[in-house]
PDB file of N, CA and C in Angstrom:
ATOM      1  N   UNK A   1      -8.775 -26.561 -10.874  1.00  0.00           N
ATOM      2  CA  UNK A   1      -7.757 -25.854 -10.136  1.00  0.00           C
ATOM      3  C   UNK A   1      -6.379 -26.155 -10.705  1.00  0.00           C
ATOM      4  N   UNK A   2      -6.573 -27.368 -10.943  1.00  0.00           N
ATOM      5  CA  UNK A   2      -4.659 -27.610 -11.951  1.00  0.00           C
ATOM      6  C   UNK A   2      -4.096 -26.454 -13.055  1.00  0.00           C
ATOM      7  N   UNK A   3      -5.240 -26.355 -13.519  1.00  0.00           N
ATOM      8  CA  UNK A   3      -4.672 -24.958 -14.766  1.00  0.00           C
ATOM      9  C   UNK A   3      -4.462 -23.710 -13.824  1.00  0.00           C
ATOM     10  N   UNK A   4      -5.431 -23.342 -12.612  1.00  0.00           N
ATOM     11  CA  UNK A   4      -5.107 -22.207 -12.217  1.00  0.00           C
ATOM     12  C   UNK A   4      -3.199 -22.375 -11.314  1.00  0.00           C
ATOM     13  N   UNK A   5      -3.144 -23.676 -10.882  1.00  0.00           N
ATOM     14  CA  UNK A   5      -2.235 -23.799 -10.335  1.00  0.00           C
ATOM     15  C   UNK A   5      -0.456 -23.935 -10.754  1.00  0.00           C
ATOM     16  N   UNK A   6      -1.198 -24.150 -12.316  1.00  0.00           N
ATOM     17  CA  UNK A   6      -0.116 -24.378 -13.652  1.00  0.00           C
ATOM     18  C   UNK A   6       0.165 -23.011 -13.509  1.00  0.00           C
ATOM     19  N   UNK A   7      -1.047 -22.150 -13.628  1.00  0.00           N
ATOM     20  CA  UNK A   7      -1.164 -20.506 -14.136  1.00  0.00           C
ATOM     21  C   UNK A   7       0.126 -19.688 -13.356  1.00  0.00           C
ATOM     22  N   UNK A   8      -0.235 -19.966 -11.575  1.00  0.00           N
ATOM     23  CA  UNK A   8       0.246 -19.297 -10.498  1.00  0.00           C
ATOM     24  C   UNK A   8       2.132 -19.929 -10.887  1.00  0.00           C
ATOM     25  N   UNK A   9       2.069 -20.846 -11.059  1.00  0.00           N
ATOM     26  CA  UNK A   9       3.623 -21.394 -10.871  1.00  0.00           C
ATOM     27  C   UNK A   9       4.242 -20.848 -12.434  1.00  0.00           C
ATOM     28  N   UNK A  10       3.376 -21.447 -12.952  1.00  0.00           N
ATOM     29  CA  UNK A  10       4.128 -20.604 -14.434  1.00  0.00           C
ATOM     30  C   UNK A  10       4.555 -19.102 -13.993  1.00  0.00           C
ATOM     31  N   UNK A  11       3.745 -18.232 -14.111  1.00  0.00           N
ATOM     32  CA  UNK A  11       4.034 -16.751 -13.239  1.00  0.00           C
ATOM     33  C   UNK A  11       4.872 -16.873 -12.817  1.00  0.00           C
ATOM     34  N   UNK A  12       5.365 -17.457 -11.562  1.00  0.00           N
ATOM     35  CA  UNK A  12       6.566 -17.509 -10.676  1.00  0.00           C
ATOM     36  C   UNK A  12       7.522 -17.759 -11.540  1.00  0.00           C
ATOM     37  N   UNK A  13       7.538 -18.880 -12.536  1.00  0.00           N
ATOM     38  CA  UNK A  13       9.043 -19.017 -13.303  1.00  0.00           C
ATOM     39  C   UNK A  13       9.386 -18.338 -14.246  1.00  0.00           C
ATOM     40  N   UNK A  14       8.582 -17.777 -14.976  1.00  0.00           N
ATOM     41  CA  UNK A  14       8.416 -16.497 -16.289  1.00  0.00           C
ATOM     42  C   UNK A  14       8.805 -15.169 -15.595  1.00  0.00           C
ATOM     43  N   UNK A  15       8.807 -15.227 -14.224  1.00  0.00           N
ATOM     44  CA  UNK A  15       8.986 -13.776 -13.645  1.00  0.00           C
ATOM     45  C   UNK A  15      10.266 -13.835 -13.111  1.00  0.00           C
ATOM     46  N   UNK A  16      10.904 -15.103 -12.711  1.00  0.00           N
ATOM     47  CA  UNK A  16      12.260 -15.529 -12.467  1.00  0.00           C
ATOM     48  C   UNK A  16      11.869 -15.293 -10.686  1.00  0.00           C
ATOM     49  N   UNK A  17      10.841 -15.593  -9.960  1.00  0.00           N
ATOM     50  CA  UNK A  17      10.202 -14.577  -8.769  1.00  0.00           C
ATOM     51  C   UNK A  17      10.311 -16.444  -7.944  1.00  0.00           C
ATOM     52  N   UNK A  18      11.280 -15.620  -6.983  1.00  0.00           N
ATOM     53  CA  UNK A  18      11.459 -17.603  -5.882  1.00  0.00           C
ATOM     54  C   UNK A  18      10.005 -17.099  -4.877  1.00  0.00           C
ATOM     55  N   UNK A  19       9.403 -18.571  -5.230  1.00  0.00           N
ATOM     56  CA  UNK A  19       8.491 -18.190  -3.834  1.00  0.00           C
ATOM     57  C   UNK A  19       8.694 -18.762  -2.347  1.00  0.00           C
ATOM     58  N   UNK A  20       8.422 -17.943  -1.368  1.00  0.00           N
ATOM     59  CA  UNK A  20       9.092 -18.379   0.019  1.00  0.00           C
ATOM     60  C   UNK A  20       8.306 -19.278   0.243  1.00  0.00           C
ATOM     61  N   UNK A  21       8.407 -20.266   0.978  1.00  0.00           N
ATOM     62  CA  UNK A  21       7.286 -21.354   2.112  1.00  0.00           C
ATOM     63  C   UNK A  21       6.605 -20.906   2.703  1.00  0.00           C
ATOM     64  N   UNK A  22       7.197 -19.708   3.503  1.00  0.00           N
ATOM     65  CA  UNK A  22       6.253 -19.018   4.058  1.00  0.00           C
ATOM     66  C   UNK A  22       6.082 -17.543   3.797  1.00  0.00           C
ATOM     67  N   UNK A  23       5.326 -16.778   2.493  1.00  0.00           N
ATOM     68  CA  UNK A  23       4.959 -15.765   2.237  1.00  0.00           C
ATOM     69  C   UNK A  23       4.659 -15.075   3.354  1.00  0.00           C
ATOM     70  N   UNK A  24       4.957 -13.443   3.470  1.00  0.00           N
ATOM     71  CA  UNK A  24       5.278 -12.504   4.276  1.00  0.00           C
ATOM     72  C   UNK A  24       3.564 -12.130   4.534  1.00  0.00           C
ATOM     73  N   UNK A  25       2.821 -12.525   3.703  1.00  0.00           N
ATOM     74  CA  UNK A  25       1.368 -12.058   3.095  1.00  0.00           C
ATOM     75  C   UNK A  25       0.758 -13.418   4.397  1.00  0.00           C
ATOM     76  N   UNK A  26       1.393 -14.225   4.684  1.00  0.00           N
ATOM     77  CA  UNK A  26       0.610 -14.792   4.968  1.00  0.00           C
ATOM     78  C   UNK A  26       1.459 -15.242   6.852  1.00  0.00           C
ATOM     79  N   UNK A  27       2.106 -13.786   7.524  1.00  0.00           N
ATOM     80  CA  UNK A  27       2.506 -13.575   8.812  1.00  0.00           C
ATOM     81  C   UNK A  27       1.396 -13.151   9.390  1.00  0.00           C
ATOM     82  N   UNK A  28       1.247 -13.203  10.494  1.00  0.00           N
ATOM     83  CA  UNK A  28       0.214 -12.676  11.300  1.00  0.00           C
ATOM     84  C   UNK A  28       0.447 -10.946  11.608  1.00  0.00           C
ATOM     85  N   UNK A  29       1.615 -10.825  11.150  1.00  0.00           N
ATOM     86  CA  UNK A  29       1.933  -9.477  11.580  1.00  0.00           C
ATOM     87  C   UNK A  29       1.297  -8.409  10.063  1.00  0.00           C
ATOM     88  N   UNK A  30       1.406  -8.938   8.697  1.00  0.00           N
ATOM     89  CA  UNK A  30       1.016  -8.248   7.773  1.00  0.00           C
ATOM     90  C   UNK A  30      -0.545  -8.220   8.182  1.00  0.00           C
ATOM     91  N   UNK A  31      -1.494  -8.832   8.689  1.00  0.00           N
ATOM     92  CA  UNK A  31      -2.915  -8.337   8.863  1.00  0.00           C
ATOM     93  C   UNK A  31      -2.671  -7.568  10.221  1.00  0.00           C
ATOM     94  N   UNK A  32      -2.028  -7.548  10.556  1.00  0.00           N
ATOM     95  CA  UNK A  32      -2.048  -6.055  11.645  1.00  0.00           C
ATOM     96  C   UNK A  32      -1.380  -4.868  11.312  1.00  0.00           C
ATOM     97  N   UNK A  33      -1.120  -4.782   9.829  1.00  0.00           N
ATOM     98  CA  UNK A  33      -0.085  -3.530   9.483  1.00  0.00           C
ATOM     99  C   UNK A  33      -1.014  -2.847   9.140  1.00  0.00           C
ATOM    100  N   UNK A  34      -1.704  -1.237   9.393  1.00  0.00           N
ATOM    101  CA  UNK A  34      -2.352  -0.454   9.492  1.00  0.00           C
ATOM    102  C   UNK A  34      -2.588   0.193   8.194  1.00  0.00           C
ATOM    103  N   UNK A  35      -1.029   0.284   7.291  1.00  0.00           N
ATOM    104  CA  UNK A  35      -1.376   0.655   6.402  1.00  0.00           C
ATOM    105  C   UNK A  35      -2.191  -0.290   5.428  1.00  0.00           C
ATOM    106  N   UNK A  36      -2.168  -1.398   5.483  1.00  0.00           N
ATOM    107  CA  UNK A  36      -2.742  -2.716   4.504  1.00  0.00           C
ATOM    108  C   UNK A  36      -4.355  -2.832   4.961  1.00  0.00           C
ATOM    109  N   UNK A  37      -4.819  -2.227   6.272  1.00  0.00           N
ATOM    110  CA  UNK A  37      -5.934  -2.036   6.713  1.00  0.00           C
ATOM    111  C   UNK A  37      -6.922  -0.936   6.185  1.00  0.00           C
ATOM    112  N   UNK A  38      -6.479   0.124   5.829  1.00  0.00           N
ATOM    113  CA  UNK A  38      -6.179   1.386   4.760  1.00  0.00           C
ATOM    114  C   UNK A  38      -6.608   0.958   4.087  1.00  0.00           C
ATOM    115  N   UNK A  39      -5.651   0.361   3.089  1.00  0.00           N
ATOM    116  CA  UNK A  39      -5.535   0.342   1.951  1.00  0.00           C
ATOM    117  C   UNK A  39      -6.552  -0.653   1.257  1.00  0.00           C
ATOM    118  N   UNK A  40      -7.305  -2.036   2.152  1.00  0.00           N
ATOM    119  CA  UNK A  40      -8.399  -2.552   1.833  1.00  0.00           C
ATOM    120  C   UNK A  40      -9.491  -1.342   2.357  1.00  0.00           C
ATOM    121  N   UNK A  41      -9.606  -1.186   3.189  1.00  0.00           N
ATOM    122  CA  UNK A  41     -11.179  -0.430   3.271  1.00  0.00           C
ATOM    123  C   UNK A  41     -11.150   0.763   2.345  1.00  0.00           C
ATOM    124  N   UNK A  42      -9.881   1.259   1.416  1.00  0.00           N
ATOM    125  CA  UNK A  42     -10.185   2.131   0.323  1.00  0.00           C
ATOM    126  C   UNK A  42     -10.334   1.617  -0.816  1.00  0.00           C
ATOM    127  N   UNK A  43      -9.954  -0.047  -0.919  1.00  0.00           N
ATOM    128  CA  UNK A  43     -10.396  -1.329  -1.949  1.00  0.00           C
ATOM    129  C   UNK A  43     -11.755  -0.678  -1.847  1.00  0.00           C
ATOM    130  N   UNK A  44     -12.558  -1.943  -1.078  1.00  0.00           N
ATOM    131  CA  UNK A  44     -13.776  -1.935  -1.264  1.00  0.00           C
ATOM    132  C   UNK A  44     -15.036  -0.816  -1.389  1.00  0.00           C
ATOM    133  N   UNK A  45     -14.363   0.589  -1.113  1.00  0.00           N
ATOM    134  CA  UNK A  45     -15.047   1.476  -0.995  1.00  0.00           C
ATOM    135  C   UNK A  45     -14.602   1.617  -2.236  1.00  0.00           C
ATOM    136  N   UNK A  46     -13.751   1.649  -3.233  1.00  0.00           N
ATOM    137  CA  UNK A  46     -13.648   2.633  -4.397  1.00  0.00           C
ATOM    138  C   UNK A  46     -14.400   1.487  -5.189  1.00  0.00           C
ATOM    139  N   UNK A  47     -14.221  -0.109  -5.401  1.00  0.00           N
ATOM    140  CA  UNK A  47     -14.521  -0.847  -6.183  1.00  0.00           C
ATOM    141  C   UNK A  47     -16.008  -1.316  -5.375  1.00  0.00           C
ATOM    142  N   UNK A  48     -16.390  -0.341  -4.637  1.00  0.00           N
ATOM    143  CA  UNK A  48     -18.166  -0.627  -4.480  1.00  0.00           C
ATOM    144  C   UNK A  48     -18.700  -2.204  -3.725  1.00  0.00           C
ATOM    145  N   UNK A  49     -17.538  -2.452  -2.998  1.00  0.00           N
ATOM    146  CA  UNK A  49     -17.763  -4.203  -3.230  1.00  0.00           C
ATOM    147  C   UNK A  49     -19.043  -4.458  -1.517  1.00  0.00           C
ATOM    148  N   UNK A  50     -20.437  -3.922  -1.428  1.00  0.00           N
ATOM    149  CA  UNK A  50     -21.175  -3.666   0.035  1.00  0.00           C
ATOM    150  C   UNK A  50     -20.612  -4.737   0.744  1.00  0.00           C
ATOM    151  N   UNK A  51     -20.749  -6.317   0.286  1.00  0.00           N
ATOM    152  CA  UNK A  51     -20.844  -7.369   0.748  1.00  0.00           C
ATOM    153  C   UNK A  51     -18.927  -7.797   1.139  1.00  0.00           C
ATOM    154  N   UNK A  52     -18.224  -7.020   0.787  1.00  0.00           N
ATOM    155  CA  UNK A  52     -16.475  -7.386   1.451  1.00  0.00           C
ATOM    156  C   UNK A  52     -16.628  -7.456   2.967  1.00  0.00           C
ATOM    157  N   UNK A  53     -15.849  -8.045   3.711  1.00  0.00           N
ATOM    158  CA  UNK A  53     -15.511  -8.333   4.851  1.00  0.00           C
ATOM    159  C   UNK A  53     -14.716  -7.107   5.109  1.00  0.00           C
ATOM    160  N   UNK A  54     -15.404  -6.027   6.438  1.00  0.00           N
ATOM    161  CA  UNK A  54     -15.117  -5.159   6.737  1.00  0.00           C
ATOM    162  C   UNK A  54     -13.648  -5.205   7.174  1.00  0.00           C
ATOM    163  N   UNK A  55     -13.369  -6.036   8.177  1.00  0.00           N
ATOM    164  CA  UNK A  55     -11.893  -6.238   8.917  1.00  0.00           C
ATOM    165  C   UNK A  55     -10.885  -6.475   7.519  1.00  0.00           C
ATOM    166  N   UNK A  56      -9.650  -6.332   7.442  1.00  0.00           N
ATOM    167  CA  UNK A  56      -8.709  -6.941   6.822  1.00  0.00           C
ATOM    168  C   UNK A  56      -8.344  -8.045   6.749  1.00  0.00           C
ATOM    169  N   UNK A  57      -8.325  -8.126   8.654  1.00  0.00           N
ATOM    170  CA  UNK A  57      -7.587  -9.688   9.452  1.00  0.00           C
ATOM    171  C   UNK A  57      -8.397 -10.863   8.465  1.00  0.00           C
ATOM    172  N   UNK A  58      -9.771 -10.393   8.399  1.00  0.00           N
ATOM    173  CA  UNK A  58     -10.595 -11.750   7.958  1.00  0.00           C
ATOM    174  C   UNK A  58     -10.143 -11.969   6.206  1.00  0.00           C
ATOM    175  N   UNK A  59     -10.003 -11.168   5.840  1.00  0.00           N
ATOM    176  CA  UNK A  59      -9.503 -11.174   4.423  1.00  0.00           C
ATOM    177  C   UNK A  59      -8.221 -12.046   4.198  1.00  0.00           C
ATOM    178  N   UNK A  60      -7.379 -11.743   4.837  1.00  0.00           N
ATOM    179  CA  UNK A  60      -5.891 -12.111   4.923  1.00  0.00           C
ATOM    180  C   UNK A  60      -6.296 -13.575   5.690  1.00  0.00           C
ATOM    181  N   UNK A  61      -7.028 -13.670   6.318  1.00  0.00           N
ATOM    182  CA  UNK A  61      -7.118 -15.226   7.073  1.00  0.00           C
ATOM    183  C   UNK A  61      -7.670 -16.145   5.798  1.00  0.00           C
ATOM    184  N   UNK A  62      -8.760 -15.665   5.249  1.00  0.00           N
ATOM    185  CA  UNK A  62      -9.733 -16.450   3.952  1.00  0.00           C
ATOM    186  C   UNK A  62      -8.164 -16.723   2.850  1.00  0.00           C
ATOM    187  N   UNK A  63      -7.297 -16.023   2.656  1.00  0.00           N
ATOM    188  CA  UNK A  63      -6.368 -15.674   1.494  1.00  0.00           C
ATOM    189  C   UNK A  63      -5.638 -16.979   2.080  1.00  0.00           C
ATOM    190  N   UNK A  64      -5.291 -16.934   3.098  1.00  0.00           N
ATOM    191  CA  UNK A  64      -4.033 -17.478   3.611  1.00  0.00           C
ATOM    192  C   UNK A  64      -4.789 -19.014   3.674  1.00  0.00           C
ATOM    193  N   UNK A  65      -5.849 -19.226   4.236  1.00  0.00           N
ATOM    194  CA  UNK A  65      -6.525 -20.687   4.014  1.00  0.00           C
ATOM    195  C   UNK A  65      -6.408 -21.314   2.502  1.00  0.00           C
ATOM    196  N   UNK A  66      -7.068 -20.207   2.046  1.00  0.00           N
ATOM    197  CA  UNK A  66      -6.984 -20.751   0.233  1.00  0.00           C
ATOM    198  C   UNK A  66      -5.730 -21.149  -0.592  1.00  0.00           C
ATOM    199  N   UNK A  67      -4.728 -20.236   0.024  1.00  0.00           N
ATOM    200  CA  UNK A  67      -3.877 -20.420  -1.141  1.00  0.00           C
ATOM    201  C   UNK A  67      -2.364 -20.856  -0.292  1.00  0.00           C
ATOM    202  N   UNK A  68      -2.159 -21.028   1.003  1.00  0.00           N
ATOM    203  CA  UNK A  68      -1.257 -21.744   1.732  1.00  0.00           C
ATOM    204  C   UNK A  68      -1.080 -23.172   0.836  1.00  0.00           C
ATOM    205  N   UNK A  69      -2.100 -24.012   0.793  1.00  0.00           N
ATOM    206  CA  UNK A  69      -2.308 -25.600   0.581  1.00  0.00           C
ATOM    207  C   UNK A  69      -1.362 -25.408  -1.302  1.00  0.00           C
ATOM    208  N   UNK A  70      -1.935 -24.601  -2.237  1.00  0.00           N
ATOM    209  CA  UNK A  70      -1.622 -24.223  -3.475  1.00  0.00           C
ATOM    210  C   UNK A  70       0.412 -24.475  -3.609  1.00  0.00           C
ATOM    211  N   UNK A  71       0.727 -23.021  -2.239  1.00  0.00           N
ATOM    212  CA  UNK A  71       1.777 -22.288  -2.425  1.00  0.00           C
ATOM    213  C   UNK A  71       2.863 -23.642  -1.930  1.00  0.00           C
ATOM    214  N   UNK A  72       2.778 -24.693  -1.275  1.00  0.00           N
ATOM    215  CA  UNK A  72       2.930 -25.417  -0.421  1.00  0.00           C
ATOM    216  C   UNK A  72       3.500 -26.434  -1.025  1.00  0.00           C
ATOM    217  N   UNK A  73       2.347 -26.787  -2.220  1.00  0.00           N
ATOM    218  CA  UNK A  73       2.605 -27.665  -3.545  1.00  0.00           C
ATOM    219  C   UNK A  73       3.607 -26.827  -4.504  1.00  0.00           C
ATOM    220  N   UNK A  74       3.647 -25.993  -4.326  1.00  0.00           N
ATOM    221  CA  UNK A  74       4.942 -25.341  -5.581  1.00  0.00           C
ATOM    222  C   UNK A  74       5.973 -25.988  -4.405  1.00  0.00           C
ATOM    223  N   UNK A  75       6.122 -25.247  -3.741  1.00  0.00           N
ATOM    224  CA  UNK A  75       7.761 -25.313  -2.723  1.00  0.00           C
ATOM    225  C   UNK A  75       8.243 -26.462  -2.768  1.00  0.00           C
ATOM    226  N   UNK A  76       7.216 -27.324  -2.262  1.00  0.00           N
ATOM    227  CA  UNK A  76       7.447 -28.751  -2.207  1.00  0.00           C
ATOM    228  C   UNK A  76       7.908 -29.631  -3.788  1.00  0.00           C
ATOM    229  N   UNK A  77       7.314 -28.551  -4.142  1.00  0.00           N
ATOM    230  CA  UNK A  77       7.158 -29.631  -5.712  1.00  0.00           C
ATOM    231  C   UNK A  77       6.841 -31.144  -6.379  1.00  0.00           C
ATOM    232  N   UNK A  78       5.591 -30.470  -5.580  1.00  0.00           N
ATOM    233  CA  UNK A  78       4.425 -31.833  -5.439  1.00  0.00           C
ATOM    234  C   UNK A  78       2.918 -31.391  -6.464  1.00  0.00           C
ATOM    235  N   UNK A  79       2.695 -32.251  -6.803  1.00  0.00           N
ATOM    236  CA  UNK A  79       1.482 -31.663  -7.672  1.00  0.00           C
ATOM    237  C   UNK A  79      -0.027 -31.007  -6.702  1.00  0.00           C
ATOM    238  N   UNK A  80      -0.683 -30.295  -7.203  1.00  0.00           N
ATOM    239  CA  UNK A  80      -1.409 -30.010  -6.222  1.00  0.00           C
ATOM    240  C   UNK A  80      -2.636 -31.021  -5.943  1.00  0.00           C
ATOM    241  N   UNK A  81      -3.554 -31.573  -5.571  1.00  0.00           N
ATOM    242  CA  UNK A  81      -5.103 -32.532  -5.985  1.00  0.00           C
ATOM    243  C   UNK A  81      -5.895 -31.981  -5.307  1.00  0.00           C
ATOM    244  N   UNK A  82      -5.783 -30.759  -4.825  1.00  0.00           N
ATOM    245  CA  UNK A  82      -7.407 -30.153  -4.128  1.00  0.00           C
ATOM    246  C   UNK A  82      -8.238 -29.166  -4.915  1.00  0.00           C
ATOM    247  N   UNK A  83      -9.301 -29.002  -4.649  1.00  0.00           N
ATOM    248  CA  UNK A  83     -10.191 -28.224  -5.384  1.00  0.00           C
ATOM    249  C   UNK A  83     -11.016 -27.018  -4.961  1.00  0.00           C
ATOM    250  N   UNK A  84     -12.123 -26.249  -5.252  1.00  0.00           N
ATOM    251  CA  UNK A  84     -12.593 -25.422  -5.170  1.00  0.00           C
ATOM    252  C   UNK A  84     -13.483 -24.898  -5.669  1.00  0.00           C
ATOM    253  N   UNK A  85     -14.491 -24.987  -4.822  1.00  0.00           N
ATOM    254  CA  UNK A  85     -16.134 -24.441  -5.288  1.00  0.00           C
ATOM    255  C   UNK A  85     -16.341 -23.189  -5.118  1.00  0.00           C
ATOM    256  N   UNK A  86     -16.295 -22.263  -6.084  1.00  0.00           N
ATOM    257  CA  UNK A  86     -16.591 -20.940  -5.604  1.00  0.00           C
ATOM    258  C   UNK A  86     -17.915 -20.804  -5.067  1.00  0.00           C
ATOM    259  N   UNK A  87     -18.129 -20.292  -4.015  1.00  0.00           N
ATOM    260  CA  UNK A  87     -19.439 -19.517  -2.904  1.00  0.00           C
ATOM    261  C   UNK A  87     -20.125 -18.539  -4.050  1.00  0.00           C
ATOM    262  N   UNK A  88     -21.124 -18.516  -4.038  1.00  0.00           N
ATOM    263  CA  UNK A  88     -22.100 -16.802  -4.666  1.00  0.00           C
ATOM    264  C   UNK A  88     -22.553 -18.025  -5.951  1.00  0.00           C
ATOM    265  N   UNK A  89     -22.734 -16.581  -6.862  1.00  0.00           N
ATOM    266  CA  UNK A  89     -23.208 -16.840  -8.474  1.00  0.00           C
ATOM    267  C   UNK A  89     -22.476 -17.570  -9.300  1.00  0.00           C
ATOM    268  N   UNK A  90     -21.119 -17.754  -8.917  1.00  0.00           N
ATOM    269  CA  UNK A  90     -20.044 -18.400 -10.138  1.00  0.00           C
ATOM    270  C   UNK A  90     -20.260 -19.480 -10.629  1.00  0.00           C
ATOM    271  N   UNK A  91     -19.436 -19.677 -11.626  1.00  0.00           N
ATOM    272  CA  UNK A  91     -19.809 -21.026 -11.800  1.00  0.00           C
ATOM    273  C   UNK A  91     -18.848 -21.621 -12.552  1.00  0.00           C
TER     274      UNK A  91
END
């Protein structure tokens, strides 16, 4: 996860892009915005994905678990030390 976390922050400084503490992506009010509800269930229907999580809310909740702890360590500017087992086939 350190390289992906190098990856994400590099991005941010190459893009000149400040990241907030608390991303707008990760309000309770963006998983109730109708159009973002849309706009995933025309995700997974165009990119075929059967097994996606129908709701949005649950999408945006999984997002916001994962990558809060990540975004948290930039702001702070603390190194990150947690990890991540991807679920399914990956490896």
């Amino acid at each position: 996860m350190e390289k992906r976390v190098q990856g994400f922050k590099g991005s941010s400084v190459c893009f000149q892009t400040i990241l907030p503490s608390n991303p707008a992506v990760f309000d309770i009010s963006f998983t109730k915005d109708e159009d973002k509800k849309v706009q995933w269930l025309g995700f997974i229907k165009k990119a075929k994905i059967a097994d996606a999580p129908g709701f949005f809310e649950d999408v945006a909740v999984a997002v916001k678990v994962f990558l809060e702890p990540v975004v948290a360590s930039i702001v702070e500017r603390r190194t990150f030390h947690g990890f991540w087992t991807a679920p399914g086939p990956w490896r």
